[in-house]
N, C-alpha and C. Protein backbone atom coordinates (compact mmCIF):
# COMPACT_ATOMS: atom_id res chain seq x y z
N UNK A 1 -58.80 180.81 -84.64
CA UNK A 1 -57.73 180.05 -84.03
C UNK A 1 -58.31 178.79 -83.41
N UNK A 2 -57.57 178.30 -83.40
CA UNK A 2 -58.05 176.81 -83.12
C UNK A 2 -56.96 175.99 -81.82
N UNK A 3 -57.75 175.07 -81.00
CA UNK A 3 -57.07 174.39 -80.62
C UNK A 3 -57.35 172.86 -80.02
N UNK A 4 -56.30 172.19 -79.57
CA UNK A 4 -56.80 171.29 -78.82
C UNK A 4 -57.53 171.07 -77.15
N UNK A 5 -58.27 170.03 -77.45
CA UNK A 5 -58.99 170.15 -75.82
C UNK A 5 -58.35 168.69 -75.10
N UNK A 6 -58.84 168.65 -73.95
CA UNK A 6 -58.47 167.63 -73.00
C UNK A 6 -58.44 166.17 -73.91
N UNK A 7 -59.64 166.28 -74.61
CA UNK A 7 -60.10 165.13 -74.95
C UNK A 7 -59.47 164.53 -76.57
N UNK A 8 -58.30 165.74 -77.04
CA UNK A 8 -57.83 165.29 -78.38
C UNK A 8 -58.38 165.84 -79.40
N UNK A 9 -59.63 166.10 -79.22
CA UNK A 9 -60.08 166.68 -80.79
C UNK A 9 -60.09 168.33 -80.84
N UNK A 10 -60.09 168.56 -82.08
CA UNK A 10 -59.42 170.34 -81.82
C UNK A 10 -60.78 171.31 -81.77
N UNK A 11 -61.04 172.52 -81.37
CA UNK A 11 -61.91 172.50 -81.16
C UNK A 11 -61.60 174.16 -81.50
N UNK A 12 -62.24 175.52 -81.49
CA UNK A 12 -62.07 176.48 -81.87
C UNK A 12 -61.46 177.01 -80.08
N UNK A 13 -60.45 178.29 -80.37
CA UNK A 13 -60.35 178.68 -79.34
C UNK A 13 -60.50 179.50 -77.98
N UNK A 14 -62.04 180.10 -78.30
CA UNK A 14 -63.38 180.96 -78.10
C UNK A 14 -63.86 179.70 -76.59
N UNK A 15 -63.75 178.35 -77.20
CA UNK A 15 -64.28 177.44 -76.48
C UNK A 15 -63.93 176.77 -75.08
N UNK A 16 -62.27 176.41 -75.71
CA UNK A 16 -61.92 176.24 -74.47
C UNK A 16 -61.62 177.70 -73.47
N UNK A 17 -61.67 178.50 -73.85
CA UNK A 17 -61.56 179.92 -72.76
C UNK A 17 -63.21 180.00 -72.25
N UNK A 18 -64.00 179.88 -73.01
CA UNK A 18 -65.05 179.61 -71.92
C UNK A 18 -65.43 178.62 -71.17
N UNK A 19 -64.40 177.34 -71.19
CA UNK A 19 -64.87 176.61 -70.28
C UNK A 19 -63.38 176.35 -69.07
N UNK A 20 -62.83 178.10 -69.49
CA UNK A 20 -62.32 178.36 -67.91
C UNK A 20 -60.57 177.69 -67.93
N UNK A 21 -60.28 176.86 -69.29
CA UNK A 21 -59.06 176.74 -69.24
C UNK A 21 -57.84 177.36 -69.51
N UNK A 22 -56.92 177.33 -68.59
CA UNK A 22 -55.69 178.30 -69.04
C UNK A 22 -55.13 178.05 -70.10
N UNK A 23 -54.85 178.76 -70.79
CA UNK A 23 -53.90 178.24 -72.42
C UNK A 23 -52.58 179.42 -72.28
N UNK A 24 -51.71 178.83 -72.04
CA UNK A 24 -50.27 179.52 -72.05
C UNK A 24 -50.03 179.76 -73.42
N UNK A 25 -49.33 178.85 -74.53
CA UNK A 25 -49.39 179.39 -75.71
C UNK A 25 -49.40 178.51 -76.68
N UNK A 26 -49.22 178.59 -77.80
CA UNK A 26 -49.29 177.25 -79.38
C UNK A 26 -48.24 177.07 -79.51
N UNK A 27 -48.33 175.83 -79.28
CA UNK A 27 -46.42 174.92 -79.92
C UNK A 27 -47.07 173.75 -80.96
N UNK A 28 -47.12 174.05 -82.13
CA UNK A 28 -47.40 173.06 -83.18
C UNK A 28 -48.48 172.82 -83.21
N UNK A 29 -49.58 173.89 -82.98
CA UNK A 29 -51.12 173.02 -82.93
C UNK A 29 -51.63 173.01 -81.74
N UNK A 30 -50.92 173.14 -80.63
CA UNK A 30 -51.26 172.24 -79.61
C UNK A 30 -51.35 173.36 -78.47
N UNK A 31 -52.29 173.10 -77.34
CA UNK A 31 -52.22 173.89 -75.69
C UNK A 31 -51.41 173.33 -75.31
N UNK A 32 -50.64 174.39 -74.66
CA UNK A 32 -49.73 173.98 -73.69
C UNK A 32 -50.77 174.26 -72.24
N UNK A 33 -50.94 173.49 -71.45
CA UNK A 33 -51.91 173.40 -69.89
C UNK A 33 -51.22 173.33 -69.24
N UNK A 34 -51.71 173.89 -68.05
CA UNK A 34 -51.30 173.63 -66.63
C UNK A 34 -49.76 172.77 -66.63
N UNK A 35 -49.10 171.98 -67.36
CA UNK A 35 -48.17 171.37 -67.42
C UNK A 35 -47.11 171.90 -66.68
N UNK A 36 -46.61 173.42 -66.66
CA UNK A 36 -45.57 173.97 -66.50
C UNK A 36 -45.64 174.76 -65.29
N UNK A 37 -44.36 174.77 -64.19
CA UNK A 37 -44.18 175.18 -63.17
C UNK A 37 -43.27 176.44 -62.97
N UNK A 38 -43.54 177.53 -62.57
CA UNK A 38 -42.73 178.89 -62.50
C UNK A 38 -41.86 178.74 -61.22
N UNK A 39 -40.36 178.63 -61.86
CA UNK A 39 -39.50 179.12 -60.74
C UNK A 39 -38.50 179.76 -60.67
N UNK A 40 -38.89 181.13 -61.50
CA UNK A 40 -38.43 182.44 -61.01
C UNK A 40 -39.81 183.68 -61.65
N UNK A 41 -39.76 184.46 -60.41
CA UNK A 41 -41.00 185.43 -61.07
C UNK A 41 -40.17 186.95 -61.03
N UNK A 42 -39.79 187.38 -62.23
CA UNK A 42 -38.74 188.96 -62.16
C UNK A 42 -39.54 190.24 -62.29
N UNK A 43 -39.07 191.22 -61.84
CA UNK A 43 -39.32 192.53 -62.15
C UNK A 43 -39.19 193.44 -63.01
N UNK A 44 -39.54 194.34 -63.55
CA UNK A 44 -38.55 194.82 -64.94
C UNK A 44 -37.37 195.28 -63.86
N UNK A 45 -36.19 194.96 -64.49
CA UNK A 45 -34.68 195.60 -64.14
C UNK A 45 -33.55 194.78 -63.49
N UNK A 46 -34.62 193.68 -62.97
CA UNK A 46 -33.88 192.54 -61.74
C UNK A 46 -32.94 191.82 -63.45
N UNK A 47 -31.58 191.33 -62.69
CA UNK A 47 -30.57 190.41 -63.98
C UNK A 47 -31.66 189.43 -64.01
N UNK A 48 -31.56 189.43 -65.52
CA UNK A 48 -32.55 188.29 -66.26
C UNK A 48 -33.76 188.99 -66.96
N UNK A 49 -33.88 190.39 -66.86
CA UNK A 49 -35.06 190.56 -67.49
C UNK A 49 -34.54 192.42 -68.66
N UNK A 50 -33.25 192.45 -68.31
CA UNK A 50 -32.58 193.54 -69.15
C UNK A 50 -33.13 194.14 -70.27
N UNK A 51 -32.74 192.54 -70.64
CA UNK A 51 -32.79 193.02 -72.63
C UNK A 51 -34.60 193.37 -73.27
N UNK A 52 -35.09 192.41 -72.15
CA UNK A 52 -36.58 192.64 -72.20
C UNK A 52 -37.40 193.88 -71.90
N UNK A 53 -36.36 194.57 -70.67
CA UNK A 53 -36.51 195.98 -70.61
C UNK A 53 -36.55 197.12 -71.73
N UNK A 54 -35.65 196.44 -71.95
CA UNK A 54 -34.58 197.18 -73.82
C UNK A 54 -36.20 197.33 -74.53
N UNK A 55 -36.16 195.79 -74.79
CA UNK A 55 -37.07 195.77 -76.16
C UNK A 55 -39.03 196.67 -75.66
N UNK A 56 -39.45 196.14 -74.77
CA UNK A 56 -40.96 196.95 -74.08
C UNK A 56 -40.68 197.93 -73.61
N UNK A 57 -39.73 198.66 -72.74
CA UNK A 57 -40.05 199.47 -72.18
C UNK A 57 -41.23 199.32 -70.77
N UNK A 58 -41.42 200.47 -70.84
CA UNK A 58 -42.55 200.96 -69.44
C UNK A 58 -43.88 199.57 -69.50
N UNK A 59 -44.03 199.31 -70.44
CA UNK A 59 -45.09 198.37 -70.81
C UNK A 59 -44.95 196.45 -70.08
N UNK A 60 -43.42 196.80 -69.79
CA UNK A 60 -43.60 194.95 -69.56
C UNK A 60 -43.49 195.27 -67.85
N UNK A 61 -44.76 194.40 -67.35
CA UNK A 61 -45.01 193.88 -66.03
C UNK A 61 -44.35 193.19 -65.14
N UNK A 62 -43.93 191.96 -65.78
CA UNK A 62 -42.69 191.07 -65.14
C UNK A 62 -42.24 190.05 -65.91
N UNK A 63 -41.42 189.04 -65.64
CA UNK A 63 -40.78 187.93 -66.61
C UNK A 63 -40.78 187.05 -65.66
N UNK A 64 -41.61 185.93 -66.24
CA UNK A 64 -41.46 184.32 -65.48
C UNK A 64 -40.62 183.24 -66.55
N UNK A 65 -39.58 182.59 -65.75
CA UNK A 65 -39.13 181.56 -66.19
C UNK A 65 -40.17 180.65 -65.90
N UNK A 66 -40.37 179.48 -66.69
CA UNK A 66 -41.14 178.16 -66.63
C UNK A 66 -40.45 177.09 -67.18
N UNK A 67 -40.81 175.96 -66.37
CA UNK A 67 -40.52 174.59 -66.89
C UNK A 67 -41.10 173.55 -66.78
N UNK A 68 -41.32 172.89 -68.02
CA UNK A 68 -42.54 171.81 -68.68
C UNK A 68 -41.69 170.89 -68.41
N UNK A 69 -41.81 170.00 -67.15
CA UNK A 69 -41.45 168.80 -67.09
C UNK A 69 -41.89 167.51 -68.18
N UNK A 70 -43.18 167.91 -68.86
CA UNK A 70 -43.53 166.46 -69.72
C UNK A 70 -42.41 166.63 -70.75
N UNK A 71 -42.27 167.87 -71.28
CA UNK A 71 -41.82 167.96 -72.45
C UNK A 71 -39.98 168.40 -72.55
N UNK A 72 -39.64 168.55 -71.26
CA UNK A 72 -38.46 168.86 -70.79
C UNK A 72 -38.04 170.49 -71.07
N UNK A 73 -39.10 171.04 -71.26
CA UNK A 73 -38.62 172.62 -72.42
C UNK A 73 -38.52 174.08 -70.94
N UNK A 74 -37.74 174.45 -71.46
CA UNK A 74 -37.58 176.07 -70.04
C UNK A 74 -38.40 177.01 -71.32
N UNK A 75 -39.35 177.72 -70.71
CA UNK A 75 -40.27 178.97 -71.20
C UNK A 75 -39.89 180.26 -70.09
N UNK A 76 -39.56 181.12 -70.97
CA UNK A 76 -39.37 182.77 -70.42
C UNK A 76 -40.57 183.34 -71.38
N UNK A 77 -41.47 183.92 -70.32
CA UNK A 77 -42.87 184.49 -70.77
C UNK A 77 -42.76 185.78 -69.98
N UNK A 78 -43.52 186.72 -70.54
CA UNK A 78 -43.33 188.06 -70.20
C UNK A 78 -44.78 188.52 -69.92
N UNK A 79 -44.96 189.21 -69.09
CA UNK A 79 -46.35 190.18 -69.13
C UNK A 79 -46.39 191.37 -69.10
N UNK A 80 -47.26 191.89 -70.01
CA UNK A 80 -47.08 193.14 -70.70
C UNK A 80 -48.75 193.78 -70.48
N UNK A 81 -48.25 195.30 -70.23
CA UNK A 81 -49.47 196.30 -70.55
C UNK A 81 -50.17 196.65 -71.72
N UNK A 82 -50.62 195.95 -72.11
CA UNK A 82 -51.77 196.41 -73.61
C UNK A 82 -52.45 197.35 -73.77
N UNK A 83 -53.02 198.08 -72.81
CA UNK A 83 -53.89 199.00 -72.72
C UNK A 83 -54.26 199.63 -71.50
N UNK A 84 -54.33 201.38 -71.36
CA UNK A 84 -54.47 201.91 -70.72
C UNK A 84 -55.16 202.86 -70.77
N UNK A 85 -56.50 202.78 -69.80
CA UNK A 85 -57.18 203.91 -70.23
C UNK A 85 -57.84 204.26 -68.46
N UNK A 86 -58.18 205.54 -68.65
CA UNK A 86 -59.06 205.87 -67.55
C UNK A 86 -60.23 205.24 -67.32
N UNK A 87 -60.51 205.04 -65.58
CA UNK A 87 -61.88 204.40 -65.63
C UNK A 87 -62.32 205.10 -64.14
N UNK A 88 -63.66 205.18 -63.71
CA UNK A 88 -64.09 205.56 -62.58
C UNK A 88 -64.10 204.48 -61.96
N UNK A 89 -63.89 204.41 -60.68
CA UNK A 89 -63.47 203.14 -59.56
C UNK A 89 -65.48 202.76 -59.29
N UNK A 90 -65.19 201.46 -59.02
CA UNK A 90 -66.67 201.88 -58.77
C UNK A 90 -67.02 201.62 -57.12
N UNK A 91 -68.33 201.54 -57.03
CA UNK A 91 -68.46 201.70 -55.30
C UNK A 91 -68.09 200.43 -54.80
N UNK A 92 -67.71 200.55 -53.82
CA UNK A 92 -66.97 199.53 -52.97
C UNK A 92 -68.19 198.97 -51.41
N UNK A 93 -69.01 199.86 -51.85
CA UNK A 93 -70.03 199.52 -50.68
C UNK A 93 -71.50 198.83 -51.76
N UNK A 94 -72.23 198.29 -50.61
CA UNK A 94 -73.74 197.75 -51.13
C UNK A 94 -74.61 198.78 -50.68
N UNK A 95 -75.81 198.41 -50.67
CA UNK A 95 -76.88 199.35 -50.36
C UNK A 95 -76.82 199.16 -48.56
N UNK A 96 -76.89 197.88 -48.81
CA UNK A 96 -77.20 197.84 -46.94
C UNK A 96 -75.95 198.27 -46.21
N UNK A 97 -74.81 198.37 -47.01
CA UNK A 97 -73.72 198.65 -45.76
C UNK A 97 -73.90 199.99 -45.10
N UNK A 98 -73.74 199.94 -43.58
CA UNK A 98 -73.83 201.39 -42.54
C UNK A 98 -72.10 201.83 -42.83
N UNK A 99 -72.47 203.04 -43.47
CA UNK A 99 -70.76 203.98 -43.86
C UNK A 99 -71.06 204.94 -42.75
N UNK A 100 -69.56 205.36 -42.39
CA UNK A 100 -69.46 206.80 -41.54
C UNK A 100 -69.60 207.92 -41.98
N UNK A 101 -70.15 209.01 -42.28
CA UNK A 101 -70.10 209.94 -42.86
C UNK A 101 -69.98 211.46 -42.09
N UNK A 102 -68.62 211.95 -42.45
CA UNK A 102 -68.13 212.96 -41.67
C UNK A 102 -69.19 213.98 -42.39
N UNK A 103 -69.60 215.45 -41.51
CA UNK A 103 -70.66 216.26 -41.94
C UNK A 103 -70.24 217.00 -40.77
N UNK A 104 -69.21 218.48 -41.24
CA UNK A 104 -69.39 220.00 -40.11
C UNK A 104 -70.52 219.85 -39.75
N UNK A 105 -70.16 220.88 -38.53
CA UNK A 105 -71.60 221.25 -37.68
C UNK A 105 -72.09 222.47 -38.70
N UNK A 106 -71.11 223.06 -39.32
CA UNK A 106 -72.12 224.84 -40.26
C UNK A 106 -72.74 224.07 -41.15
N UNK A 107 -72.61 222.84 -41.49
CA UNK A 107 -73.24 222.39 -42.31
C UNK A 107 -74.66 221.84 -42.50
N UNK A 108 -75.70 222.60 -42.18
CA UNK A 108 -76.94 222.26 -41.63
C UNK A 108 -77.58 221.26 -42.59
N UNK A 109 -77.74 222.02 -43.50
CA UNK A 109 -78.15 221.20 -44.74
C UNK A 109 -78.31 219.44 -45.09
N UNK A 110 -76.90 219.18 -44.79
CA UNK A 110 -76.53 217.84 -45.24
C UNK A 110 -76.55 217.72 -44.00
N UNK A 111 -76.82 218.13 -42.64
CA UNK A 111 -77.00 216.98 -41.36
C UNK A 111 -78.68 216.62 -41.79
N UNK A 112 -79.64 217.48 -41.95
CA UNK A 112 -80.70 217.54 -42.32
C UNK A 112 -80.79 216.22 -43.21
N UNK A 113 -80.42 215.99 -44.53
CA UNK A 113 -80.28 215.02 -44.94
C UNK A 113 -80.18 213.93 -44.85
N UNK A 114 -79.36 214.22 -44.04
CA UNK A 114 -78.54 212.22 -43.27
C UNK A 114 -79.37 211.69 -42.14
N UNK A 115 -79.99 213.10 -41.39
CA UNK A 115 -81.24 212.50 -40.47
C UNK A 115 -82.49 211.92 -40.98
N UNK A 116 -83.00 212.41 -42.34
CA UNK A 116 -83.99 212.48 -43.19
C UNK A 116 -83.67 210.66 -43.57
N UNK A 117 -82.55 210.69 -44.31
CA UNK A 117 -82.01 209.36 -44.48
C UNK A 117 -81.93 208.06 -43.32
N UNK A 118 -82.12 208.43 -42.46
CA UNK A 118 -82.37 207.42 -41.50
C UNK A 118 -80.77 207.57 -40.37
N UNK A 119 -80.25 208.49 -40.56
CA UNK A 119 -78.61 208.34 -40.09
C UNK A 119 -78.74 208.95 -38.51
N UNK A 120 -77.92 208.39 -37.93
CA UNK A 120 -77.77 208.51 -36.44
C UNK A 120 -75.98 208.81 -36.36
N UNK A 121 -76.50 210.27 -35.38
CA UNK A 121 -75.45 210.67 -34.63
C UNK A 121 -74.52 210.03 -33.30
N UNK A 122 -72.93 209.81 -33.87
CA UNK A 122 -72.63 209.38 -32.51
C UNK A 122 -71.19 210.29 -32.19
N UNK A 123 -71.44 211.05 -30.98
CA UNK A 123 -71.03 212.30 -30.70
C UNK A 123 -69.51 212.13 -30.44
N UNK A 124 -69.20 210.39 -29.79
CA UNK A 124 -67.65 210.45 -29.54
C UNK A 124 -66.90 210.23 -30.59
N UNK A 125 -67.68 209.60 -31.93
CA UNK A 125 -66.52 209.53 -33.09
C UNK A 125 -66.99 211.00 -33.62
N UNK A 126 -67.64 211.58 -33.59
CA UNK A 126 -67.77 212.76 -34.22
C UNK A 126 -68.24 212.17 -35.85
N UNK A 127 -69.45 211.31 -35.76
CA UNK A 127 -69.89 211.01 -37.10
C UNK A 127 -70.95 210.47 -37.38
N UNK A 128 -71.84 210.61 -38.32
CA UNK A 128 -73.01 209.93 -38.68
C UNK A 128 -72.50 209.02 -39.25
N UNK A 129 -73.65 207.61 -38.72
CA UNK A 129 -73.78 206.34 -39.46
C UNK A 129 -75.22 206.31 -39.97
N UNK A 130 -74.93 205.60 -40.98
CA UNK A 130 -75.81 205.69 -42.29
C UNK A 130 -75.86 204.69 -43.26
N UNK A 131 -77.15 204.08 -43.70
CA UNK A 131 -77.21 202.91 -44.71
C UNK A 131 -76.80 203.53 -46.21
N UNK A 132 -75.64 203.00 -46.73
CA UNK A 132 -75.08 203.54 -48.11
C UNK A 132 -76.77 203.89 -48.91
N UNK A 133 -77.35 202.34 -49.05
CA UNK A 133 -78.18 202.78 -50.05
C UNK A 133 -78.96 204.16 -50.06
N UNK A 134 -79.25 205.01 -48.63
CA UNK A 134 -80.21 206.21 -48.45
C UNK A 134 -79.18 207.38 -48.82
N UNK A 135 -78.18 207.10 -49.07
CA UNK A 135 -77.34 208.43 -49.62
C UNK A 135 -76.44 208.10 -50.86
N UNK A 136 -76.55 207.28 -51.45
CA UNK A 136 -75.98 206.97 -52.78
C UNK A 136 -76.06 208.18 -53.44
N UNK A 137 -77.43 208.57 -53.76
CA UNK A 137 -77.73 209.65 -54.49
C UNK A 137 -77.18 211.50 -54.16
N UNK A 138 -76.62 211.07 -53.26
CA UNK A 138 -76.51 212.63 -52.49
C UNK A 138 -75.23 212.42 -52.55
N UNK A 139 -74.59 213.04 -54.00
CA UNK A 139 -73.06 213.17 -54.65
C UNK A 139 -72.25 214.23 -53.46
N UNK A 140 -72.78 214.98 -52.60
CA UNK A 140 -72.05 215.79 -51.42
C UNK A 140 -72.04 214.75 -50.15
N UNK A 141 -73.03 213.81 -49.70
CA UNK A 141 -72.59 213.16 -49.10
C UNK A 141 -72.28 212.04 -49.39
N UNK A 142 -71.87 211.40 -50.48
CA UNK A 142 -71.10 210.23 -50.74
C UNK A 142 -69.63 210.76 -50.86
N UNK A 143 -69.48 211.93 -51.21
CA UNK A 143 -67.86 212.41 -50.87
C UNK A 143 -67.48 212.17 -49.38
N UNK A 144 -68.05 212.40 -48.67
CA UNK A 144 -67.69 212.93 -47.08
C UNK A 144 -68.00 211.46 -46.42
N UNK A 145 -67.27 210.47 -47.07
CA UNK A 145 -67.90 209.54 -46.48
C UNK A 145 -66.17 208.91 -45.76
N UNK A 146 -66.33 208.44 -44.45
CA UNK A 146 -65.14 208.32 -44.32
C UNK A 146 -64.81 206.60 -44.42
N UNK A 147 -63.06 206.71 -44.87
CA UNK A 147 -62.32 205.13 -45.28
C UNK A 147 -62.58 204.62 -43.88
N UNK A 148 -63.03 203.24 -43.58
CA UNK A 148 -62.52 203.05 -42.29
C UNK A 148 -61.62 201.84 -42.18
């Protein structure tokens, strides 16, 4: 696929997406850019996005009206779910971040651990703090780690 760039000459369309530009869609050859302004953003079900319901189903995200002032044109564009698959979330912490990590008292074991790890007790939250990176590996205490 091919298209045009800023500069007029057409260029493959691998290219301009790596150099970060939005391409809405092909009207005769051509990118449509940044040109166009959204002013209405719908839900599936809200009036105006019905029949679109009809036709996707569970799959369509929302419906934006747009309008290309250069070219005078109204665009109804839709966004849709392509693909769905399972994924594991991944960690949300670094090595250096200090996490809380809840740990019973019967639980000797894993206090043992978290002291070993460098972790310090503080008795009024009822919790060890601890540098993520020294317990990454310790799949029982990266569970017990609390949201804060």
């Amino acid at each position: 696929m091919r298209c045009r760039s800023r500069g007029g000459r057409e260029e493959p369309f691998s290219s301009a997406v790596r150099r970060g530009e939005r391409l809405l869609s092909f009207r005769n050859g051509g990118a449509v850019l940044r040109d166009m302004k959204s002013y209405a953003h719908l839900k599936p079900g809200r009036k105006g996005t019905l029949r679109l319901v009809e036709k996707y189903g569970t799959s369509l995200v929302c419906v934006r009206y747009r309008y290309d002032e250069k070219r005078g044109v109204k665009l109804k564009t839709v966004e849709l779910v392509v693909e769905e698959r399972p994924c594991r979330p991944s960690s949300r912490y670094r090595d250096g971040d200090i996490v809380a990590v809840g740990v019973r008292y019967t639980e000797k074991a894993l206090r043992e651990a978290l002291r070993a790890a460098g972790g310090r007790w503080y008795p009024e939250e009822r919790l060890w703090r601890v540098a993520y990176g020294a317990i990454r590996s310790n799949a029982a205490l990266v569970e017990m780690i609390v949201r804060e």
